[in-house]
Protein backbone atom coordinates (compact mmCIF):
# COMPACT_ATOMS: atom_id res chain seq x y z
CA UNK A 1 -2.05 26.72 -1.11
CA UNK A 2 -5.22 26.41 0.73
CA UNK A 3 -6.63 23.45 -2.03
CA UNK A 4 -2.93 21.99 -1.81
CA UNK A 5 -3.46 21.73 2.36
CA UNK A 6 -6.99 20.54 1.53
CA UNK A 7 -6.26 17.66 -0.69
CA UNK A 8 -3.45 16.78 1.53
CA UNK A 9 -5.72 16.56 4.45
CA UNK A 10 -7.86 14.89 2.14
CA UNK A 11 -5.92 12.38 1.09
CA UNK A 12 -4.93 11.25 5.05
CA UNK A 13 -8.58 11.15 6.16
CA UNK A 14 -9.12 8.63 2.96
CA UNK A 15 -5.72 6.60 3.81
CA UNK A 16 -5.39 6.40 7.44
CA UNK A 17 -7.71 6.83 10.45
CA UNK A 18 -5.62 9.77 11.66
CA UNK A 19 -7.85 12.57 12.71
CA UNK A 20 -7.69 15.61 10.76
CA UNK A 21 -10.55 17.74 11.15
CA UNK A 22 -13.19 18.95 9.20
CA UNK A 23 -12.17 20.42 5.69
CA UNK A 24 -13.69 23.36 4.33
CA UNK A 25 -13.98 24.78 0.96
CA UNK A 26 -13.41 21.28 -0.71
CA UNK A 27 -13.67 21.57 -4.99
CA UNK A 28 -15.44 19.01 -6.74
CA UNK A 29 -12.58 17.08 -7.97
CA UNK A 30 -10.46 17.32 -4.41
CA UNK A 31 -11.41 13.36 -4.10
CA UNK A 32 -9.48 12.84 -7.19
CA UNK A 33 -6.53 15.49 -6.40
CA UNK A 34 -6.43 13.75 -3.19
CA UNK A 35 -5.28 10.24 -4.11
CA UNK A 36 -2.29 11.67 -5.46
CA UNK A 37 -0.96 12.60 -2.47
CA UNK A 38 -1.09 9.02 -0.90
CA UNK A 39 2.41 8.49 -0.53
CA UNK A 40 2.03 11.50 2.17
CA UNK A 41 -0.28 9.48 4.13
CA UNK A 42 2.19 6.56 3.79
CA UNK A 43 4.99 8.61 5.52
CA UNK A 44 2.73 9.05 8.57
CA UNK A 45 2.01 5.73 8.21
CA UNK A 46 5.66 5.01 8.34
CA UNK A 47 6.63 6.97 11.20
CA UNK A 48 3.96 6.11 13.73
CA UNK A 49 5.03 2.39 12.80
CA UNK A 50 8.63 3.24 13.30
CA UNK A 51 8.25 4.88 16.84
CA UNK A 52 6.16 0.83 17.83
CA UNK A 53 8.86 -0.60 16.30
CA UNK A 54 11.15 1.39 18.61
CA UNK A 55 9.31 1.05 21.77
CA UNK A 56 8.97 -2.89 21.42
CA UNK A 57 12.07 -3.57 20.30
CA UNK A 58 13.16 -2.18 23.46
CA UNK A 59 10.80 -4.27 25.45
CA UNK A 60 9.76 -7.14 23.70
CA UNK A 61 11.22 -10.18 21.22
CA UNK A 62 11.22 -9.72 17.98
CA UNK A 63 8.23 -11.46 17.37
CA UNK A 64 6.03 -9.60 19.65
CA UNK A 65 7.51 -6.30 18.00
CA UNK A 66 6.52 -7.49 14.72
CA UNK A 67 3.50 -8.33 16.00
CA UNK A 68 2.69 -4.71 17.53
CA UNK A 69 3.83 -3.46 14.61
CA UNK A 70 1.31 -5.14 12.20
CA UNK A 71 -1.54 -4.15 14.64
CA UNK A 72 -0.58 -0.38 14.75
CA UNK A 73 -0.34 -0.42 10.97
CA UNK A 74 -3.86 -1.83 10.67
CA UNK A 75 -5.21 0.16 13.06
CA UNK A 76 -4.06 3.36 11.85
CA UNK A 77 -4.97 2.17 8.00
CA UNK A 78 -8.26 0.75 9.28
CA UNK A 79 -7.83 -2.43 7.26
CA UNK A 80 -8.95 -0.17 4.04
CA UNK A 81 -6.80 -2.13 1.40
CA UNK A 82 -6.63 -5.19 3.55
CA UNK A 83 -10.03 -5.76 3.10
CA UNK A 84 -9.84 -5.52 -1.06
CA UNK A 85 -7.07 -7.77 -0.69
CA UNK A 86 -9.85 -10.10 0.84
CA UNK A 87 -12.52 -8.92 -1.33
CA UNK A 88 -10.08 -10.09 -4.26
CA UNK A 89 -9.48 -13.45 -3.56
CA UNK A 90 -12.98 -13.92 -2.14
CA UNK A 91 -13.66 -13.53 -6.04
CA UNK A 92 -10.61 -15.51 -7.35
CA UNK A 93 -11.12 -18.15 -4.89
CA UNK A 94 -14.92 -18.44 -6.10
CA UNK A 95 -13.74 -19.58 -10.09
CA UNK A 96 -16.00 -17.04 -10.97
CA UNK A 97 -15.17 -14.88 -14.20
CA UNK A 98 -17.20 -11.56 -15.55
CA UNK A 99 -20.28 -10.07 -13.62
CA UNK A 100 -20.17 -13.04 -11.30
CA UNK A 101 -16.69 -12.42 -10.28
CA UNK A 102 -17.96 -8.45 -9.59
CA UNK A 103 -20.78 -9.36 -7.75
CA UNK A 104 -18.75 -11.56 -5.41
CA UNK A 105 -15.98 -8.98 -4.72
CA UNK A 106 -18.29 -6.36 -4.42
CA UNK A 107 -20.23 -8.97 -1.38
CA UNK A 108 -19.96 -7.50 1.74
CA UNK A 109 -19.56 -10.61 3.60
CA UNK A 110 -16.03 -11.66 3.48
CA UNK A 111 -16.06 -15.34 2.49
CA UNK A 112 -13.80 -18.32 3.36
CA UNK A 113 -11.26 -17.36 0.36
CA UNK A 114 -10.86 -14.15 1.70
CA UNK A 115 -10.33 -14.63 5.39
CA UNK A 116 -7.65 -17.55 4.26
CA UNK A 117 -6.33 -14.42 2.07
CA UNK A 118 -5.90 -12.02 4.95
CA UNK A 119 -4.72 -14.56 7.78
CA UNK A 120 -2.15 -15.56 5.14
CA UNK A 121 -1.03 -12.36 4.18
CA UNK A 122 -0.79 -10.88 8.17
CA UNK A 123 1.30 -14.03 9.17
CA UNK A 124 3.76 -13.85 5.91
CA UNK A 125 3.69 -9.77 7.30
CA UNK A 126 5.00 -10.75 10.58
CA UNK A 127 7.59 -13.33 9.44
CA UNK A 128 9.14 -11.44 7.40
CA UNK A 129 9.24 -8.21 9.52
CA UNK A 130 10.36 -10.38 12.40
CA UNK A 131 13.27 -11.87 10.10
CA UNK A 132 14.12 -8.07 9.20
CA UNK A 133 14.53 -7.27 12.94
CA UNK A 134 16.49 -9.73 13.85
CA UNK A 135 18.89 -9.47 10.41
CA UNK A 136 19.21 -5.68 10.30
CA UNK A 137 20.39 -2.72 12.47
CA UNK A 138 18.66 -0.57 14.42
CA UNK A 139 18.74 2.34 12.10
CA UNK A 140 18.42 0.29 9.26
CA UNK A 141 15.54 -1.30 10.42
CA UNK A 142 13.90 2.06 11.31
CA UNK A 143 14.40 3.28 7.87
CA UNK A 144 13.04 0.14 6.07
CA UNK A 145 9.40 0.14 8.08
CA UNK A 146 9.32 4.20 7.73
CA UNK A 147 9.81 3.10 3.94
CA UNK A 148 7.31 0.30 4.10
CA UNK A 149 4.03 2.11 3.22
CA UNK A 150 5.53 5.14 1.94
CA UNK A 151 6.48 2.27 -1.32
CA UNK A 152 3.25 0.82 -1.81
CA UNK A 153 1.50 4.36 -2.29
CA UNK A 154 4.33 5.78 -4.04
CA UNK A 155 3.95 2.58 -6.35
CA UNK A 156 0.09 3.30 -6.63
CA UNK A 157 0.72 6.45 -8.48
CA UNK A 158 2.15 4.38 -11.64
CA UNK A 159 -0.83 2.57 -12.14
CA UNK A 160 -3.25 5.12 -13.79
CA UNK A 161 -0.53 5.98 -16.01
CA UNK A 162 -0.31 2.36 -17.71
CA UNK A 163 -3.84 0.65 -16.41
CA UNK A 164 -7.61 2.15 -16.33
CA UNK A 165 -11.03 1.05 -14.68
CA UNK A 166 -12.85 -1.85 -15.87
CA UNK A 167 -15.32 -0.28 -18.95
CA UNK A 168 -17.65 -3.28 -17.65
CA UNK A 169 -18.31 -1.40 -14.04
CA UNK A 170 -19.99 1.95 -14.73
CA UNK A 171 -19.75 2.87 -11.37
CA UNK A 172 -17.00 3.32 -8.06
CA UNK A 173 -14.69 4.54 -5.73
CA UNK A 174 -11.67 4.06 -7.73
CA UNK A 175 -13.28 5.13 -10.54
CA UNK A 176 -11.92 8.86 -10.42
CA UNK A 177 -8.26 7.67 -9.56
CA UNK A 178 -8.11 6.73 -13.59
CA UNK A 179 -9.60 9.92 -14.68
CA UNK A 180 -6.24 11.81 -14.60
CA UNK A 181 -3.50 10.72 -16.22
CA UNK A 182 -1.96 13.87 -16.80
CA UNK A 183 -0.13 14.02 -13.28
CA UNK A 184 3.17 12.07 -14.02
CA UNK A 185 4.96 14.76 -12.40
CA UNK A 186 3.51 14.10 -9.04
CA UNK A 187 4.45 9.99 -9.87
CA UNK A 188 8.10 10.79 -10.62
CA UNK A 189 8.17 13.18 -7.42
CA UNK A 190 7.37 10.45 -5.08
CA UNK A 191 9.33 8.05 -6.66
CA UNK A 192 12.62 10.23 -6.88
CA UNK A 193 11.99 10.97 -3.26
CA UNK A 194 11.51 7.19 -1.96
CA UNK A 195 14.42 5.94 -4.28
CA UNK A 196 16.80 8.65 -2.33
CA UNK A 197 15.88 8.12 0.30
CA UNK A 198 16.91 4.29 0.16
CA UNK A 199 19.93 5.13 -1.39
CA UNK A 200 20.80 7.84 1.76
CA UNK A 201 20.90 4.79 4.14
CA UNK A 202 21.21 1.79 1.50
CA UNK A 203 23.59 3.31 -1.29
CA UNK A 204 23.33 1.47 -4.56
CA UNK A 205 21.13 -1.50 -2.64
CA UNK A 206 18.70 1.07 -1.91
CA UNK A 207 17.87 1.76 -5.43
CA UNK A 208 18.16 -1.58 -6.62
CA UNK A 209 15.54 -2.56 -3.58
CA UNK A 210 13.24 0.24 -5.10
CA UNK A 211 13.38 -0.79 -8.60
CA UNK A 212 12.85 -4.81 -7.99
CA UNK A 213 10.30 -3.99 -5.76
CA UNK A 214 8.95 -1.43 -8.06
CA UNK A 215 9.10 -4.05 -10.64
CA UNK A 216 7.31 -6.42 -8.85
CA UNK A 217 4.75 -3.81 -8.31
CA UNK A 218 3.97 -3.46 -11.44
CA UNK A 219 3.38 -7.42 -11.93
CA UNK A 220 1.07 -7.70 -9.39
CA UNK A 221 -0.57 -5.14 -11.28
CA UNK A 222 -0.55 -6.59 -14.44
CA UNK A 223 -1.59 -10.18 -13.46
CA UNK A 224 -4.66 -8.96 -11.41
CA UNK A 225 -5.45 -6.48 -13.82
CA UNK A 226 -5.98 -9.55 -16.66
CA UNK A 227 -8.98 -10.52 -14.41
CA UNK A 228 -11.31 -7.81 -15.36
CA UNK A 229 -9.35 -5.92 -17.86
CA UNK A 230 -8.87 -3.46 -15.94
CA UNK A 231 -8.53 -2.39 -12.00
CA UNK A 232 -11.40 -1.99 -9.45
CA UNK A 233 -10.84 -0.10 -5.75
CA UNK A 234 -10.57 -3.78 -4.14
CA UNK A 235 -7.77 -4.41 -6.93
CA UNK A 236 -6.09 -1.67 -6.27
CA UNK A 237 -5.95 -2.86 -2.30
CA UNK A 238 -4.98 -6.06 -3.62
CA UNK A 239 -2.16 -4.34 -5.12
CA UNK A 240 -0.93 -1.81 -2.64
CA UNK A 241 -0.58 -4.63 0.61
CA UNK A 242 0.48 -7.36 -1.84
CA UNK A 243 3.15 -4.92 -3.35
CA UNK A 244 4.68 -3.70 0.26
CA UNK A 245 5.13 -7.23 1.54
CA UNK A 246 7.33 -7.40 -1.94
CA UNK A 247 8.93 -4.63 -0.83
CA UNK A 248 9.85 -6.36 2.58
CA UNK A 249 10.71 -9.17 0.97
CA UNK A 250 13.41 -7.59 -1.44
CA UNK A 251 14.55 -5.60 1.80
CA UNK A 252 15.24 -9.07 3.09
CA UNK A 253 16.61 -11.13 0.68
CA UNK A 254 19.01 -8.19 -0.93
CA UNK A 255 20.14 -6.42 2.55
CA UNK A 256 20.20 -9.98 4.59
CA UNK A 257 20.38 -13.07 2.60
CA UNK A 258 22.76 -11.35 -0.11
């Protein structure tokens, strides 16, 4: 139990900026326990972005909520995967293929491709929460941006299971994320729990929101992954925020537009 509470703890001090003390008693391989716990980190994630959504809906427009919201979800994930989804298309952006491409993603200046990247990305973010405030309910809406990050690292845990690292990079972060494949039962957990718990609020459009978006996931995945043969940490942030707008996106256009 103690190692369980560990890699939890673990896992949140990796994900978000949420304090959680110092850990004691950590096992070599607690880094790579750890990661599979992420879709924890996104339900804290979640709520803390729920309760801004509450408080500036009640104050604000809805594009000042939307707004808040965005910053209190970067803040609290302290831009981690943002900046790989930077990173990324600081290297795509560059036309650069092989070592090149690694040595420019692996910069740490952030270069023009990358900042478009990220302003892009943050202003598609707002839209499209902003059009989900003003479509949806309050509940409703509540549930989707509590469901928001919990998706994206929920998601994550599929991708070990049908991509690994680059062989080309010896060394890195996400390295040990690929090293076990062996825990599908912690993948299918996570997933069963997200799917019901669109379906408590959504019915039948809840699951068929989590398995478009899951879907789409998954081909983000693959058409990043052709870059290097394989997925690197930045990738994987890539991945993760590019795969949660998706997820907003399929909130919108099967609980509003449909």
């Amino acid at each position: 139990m103690a190692d369980l509470l560990n890699n939890i703890r673990l896992s949140i001090s990796f994900f978000t900026r949420l304090p959680v003390g110092n850990i004691k008693g950590l096992k070599e391989d607690a880094f790579e326990k750890s990661i599979w716990y992420a879709p924890i980190s996104g339900m804290l994630i979640g709520i803390l972005s729920s309760l801004t959504f509450l408080l500036g809906n009640y104050f604000f427009s809805p594009l000042i909520t939307s707004l808040l919201v965005v910053v209190v979800y970067v803040v609290l994930t302290g831009a981690l995967h943002i900046a790989g989804l930077g990173d990324f298309f600081d290297g795509v952006l560059s036309q650069k293929s092989g070592d090149d491409f690694i040595k420019v993603m692996r910069d740490s200046r952030t270069g023009t491709g990358g900042i478009v990247a990220i302003v892009l990305f943050l202003f598609m973010l707002t839209a499209i929460l902003q059009e989900l405030i003003i479509g949806l309910n309050l509940p409703a809406m509540l549930f989707v941006i509590w469901l928001w990050p919990v998706a994206g690292r929920s998601y994550l845990l599929l991708l070990p299971l049908i991509f690994s690292y680059p062989e080309k990079i010896k060394e890195g972060t996400a390295k040990s994320f690929f090293k076990d494949r062996k825990k599908f039962g912690h993948t299918l957990f996570f997933l069963l729990l997200f799917s019901i718990a669109g379906m408590i609020l959504f019915g039948s459009t809840g699951l068929i929101i989590a398995i478009v978006s899951g879907c789409l996931f998954l081909f983000t995945a693959y058409l990043i992954s052709r870059k290097l043969d394989g997925l690197t940490g930045d990738m994987l942030g890539a991945i993760l925020e590019i795969g949660q707008l998706l997820f907003l996106f399929s909130c919108y256009v099967l609980l509003i537009i449909i």
